[in-house]
Each structure stands twice: as structure tokens, then as C-alpha cells.
C-alpha atoms as a PDB file:
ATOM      1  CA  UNK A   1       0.000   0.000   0.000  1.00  0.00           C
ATOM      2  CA  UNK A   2       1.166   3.650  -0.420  1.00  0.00           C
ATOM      3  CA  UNK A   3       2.027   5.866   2.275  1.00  0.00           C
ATOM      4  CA  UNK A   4      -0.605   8.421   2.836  1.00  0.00           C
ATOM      5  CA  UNK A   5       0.412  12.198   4.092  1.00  0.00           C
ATOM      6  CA  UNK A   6      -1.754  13.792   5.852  1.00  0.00           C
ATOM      7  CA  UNK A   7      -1.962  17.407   7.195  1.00  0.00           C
ATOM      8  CA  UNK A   8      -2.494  17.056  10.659  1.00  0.00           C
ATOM      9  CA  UNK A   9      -2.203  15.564  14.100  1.00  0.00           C
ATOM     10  CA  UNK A  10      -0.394  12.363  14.219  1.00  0.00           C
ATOM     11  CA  UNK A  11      -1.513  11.684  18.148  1.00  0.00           C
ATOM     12  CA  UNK A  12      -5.195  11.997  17.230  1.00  0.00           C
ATOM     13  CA  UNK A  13      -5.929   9.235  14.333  1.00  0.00           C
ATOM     14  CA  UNK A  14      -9.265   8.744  13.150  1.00  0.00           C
ATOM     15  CA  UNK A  15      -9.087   5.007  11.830  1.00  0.00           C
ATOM     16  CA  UNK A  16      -9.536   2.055  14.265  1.00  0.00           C
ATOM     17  CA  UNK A  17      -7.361  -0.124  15.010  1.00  0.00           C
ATOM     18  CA  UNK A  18      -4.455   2.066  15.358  1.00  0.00           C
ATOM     19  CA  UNK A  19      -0.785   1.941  16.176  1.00  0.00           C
ATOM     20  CA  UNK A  20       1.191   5.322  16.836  1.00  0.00           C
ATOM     21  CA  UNK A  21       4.187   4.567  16.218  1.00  0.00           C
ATOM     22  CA  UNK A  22       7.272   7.148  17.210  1.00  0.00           C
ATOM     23  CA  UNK A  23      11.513   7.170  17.555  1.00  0.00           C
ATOM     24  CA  UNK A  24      12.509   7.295  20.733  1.00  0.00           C
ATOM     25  CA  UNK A  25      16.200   7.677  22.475  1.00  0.00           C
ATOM     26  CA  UNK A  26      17.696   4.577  24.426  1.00  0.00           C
ATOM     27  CA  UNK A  27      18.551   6.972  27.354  1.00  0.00           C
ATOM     28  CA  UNK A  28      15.251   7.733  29.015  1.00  0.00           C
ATOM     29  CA  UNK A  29      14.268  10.961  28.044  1.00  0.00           C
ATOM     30  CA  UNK A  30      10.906  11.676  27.335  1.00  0.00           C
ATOM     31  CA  UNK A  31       9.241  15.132  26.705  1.00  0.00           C
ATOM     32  CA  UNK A  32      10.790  16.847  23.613  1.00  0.00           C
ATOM     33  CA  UNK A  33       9.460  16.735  20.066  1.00  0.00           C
ATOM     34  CA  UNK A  34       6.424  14.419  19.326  1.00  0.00           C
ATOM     35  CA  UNK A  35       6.770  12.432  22.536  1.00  0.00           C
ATOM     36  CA  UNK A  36       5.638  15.259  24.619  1.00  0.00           C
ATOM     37  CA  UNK A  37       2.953  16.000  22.136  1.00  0.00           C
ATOM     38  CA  UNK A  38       2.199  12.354  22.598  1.00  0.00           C
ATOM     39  CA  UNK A  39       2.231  12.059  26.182  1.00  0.00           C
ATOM     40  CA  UNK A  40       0.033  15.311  26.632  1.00  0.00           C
ATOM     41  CA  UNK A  41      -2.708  13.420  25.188  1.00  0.00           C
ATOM     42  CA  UNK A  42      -1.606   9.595  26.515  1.00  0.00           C
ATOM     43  CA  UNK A  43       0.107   9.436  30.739  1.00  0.00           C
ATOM     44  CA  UNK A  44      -0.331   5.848  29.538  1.00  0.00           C
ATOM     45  CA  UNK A  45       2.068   5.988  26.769  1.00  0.00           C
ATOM     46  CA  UNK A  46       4.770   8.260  28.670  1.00  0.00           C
ATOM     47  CA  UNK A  47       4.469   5.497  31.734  1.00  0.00           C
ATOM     48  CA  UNK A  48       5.225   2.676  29.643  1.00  0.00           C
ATOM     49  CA  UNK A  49       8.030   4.447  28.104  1.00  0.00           C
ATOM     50  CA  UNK A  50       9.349   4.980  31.492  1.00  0.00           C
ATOM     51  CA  UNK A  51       9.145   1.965  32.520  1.00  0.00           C
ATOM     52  CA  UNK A  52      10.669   0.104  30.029  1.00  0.00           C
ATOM     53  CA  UNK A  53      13.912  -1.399  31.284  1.00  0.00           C
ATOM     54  CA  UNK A  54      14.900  -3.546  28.438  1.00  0.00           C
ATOM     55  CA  UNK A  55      15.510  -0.461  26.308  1.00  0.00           C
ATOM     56  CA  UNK A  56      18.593  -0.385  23.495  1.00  0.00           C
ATOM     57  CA  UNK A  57      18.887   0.183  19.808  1.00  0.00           C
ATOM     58  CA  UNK A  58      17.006  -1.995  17.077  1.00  0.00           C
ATOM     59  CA  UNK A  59      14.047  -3.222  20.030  1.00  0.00           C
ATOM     60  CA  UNK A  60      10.662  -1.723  20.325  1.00  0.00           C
ATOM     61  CA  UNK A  61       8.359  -1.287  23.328  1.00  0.00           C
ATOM     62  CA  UNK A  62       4.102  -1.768  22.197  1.00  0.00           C
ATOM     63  CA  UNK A  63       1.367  -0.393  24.705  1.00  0.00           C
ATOM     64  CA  UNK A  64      -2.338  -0.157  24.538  1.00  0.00           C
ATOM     65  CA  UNK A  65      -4.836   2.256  25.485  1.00  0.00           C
ATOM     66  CA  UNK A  66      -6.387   0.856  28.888  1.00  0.00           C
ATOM     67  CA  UNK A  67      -9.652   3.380  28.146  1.00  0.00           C
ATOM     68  CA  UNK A  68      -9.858   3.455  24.118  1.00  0.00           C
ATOM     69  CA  UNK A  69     -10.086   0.637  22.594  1.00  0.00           C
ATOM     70  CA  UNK A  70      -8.111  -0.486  19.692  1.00  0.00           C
ATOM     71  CA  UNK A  71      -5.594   2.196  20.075  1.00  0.00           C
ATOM     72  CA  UNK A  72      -1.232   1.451  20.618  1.00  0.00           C
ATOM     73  CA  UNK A  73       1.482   3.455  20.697  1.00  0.00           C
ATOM     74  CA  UNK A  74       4.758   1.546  19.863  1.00  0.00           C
ATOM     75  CA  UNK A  75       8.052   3.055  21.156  1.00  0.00           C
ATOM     76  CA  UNK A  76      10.980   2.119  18.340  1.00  0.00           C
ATOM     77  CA  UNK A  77      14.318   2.605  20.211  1.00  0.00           C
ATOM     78  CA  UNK A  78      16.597   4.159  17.240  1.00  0.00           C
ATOM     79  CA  UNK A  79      18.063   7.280  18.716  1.00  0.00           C
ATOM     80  CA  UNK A  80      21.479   7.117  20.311  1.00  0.00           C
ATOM     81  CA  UNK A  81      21.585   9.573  23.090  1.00  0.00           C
ATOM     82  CA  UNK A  82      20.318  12.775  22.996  1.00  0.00           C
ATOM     83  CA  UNK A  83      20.858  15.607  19.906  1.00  0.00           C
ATOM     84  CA  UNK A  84      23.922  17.903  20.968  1.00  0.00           C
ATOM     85  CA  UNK A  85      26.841  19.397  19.354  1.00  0.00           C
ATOM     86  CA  UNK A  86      28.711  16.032  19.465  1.00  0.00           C
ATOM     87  CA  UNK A  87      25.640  14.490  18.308  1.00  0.00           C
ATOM     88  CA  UNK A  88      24.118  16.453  15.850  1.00  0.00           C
ATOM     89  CA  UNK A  89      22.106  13.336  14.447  1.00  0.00           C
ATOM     90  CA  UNK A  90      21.529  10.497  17.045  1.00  0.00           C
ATOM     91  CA  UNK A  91      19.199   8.693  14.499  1.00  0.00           C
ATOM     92  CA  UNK A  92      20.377   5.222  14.300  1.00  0.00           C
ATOM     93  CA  UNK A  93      19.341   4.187  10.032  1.00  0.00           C
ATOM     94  CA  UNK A  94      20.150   0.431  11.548  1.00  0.00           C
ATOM     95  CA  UNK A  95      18.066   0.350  14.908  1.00  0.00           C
ATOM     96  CA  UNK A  96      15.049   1.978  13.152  1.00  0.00           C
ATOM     97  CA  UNK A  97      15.294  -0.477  10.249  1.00  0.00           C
ATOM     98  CA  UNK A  98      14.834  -3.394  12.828  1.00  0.00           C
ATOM     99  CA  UNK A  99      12.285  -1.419  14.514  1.00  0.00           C
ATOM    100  CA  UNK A 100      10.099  -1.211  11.354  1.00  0.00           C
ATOM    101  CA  UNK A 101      10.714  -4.897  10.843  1.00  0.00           C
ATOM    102  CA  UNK A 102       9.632  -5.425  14.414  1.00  0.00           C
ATOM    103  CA  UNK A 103       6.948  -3.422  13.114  1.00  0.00           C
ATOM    104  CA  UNK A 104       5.710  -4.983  10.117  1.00  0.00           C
ATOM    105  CA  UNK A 105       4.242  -8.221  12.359  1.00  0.00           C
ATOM    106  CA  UNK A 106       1.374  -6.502  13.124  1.00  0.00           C
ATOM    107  CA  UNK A 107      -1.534  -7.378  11.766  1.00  0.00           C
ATOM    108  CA  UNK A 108      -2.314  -5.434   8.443  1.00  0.00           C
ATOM    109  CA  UNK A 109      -6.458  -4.642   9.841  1.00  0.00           C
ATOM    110  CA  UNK A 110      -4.071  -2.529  12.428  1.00  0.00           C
ATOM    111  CA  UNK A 111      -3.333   1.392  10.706  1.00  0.00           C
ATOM    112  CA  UNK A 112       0.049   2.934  11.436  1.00  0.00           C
ATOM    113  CA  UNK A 113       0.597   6.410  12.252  1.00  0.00           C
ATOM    114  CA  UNK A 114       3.665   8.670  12.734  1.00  0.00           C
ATOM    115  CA  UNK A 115       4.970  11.679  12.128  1.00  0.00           C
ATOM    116  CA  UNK A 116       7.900  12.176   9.794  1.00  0.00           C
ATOM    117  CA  UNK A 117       9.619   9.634  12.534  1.00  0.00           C
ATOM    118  CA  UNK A 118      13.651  10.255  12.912  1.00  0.00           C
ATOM    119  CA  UNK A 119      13.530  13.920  11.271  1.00  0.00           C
ATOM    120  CA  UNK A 120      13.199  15.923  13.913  1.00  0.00           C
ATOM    121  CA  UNK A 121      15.378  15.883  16.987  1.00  0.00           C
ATOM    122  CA  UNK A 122      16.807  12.657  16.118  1.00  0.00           C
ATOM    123  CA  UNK A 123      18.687  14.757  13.008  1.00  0.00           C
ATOM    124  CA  UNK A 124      17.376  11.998   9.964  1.00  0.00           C
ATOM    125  CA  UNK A 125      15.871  13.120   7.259  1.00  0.00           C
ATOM    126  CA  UNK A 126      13.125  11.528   5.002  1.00  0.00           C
ATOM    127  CA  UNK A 127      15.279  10.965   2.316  1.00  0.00           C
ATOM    128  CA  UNK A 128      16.979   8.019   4.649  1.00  0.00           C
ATOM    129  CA  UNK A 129      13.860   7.370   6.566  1.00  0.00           C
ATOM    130  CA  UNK A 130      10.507   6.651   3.929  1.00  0.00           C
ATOM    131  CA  UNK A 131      12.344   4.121   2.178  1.00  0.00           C
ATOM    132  CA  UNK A 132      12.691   2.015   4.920  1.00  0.00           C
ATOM    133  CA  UNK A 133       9.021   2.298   5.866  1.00  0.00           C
ATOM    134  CA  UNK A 134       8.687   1.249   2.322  1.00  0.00           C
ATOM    135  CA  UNK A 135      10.813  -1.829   3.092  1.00  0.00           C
ATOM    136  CA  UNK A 136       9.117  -3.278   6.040  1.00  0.00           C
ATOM    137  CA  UNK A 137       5.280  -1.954   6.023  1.00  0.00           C
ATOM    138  CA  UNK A 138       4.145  -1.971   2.250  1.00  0.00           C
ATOM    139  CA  UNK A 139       0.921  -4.407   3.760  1.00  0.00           C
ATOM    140  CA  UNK A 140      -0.373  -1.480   5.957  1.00  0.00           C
ATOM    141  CA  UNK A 141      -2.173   1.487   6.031  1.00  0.00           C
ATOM    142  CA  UNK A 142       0.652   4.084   6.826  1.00  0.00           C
ATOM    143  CA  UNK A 143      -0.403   7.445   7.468  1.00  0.00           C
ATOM    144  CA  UNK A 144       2.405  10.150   7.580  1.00  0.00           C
ATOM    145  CA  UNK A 145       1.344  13.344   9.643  1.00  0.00           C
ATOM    146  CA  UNK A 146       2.647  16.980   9.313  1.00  0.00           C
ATOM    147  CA  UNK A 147       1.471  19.305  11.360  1.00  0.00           C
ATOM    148  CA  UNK A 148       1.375  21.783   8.453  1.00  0.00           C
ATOM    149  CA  UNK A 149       2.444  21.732   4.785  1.00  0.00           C
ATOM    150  CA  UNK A 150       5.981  20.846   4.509  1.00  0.00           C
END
């Protein structure tokens, strides 16, 4: 299936069942870029994050809404550290490509949503990044959000 951009918010998808799926950093951090927009409308996604212990590149962490049904948010562990001057792009092409692999078991009925995942803090860009998604979920529904037109 293509991937479908849409204008809008990638936290608040309309089709059911849906995964949110997001890049997050194997150091702990949570709050910046989409996973604070993320957490501002899920605690539940923001606690599991934080309480995943088995995180490191290349593994993913899936959660489910305990109040709306048929709604995830999968955490894909592909940034190394945190974005700084000695880590401009922390964006780990290798983690995130076993991530989306990781990804592409679940079943195609489920839609997948993201934002432009890896581009922002991580330092990617979606020249490196949609060809992967490509790759691993060509069976799903992918929707790819921006906030406004890019």
C-alpha cells in the first residue's frame, strides 16, 4: 500500500485499530518533540516508556490504550543519546530499520501512524527514513502526519 500524508495531528488518528508509532532515544528521556505532544494526550504511553527497562537500539516497546479501545502506541528505540553538538544526528538508520521490521508483524487490519519519525530531533531526514518504511510496512495502512504543509 502507499504511504498516505496527511496534514495534521499524528496523536489523534481517526481510523480504528491504530498503532502510533514514534523514535525514541535509548537513554530515558521523554518530553521533547512528538513524545511530549504524545504524552500530553496519553500518561499511559509516557508510563510505559518509562518503565521500560529492556531499552537499546534496534528493540521496540508496544502499549495499549487501557480506556480506548483499539488504540497502541509503539516506542521504536533508534536514537542514540540525545541531539547535541557532538551528536548532531543520534538517528540510528540500523536500529530503526529493525524497529520497522519489528513493526511490520502486526496485523495489516491494524493502521500505522507517525509523524515524519527520525527527522526531527533525532537529526534523519526523510530521504533516509521513507524508504525504509517502504521496506518493512508496504501491507499497511501508513499514514504520515505533518502538522502543516511541509
Amino acid at each position: 500500500m502507499p504511504i498516505t500524508y496527511r496534514i495534521g495531528d499524528a496523536t489523534l488518528p481517526p481510523e480504528r485499530p491504530a498503532m502510533i508509532v514514534h523514535v525514541v532515544n535509548d537513554v530515558g528521556a521523554w518530553g521533547a518533540g512528538f513524545s511530549g505532544a504524545l504524552g500530553g494526550h496519553y500518561l499511559w504511553a509516557e508510563q510505559s516508556y518509562r518503565a521500560w527497562t529492556g531499552r537499546a537500539l534496534g528493540l521496540s516497546s508496544w502499549t495499549w490504550s487501557p480506556r480506548e479501545i483499539m488504540l497502541g502506541v509503539g516506542h521504536l528505540c533508534a536514537q542514540r543519546g540525545l541531539p547535541s553538538r557532538a551528536n548532531p544526528h543520534p538517528l540510528d538508520l540500523d536500529a530503526l530499520d529493525k524497529c520497522l521490521a519489528y513493526t511490520s508483524i502486526l496485523p495489516t487490519t491494524h493502521s500505522i501512524h507517525m509523524p515524519r519519525i527520525g527527522c526531527g530531533l533525532a537529526g534523519g531526514t526523510w530521504v533516509e527514513v521513507e524508504p525504509l518504511i517502504r521496506k518493512h510496512l508496504d501491507r499497511h495502512a501508513v499514514f504520515v502526519y505533518d502538522l502543516e504543509q511541509p
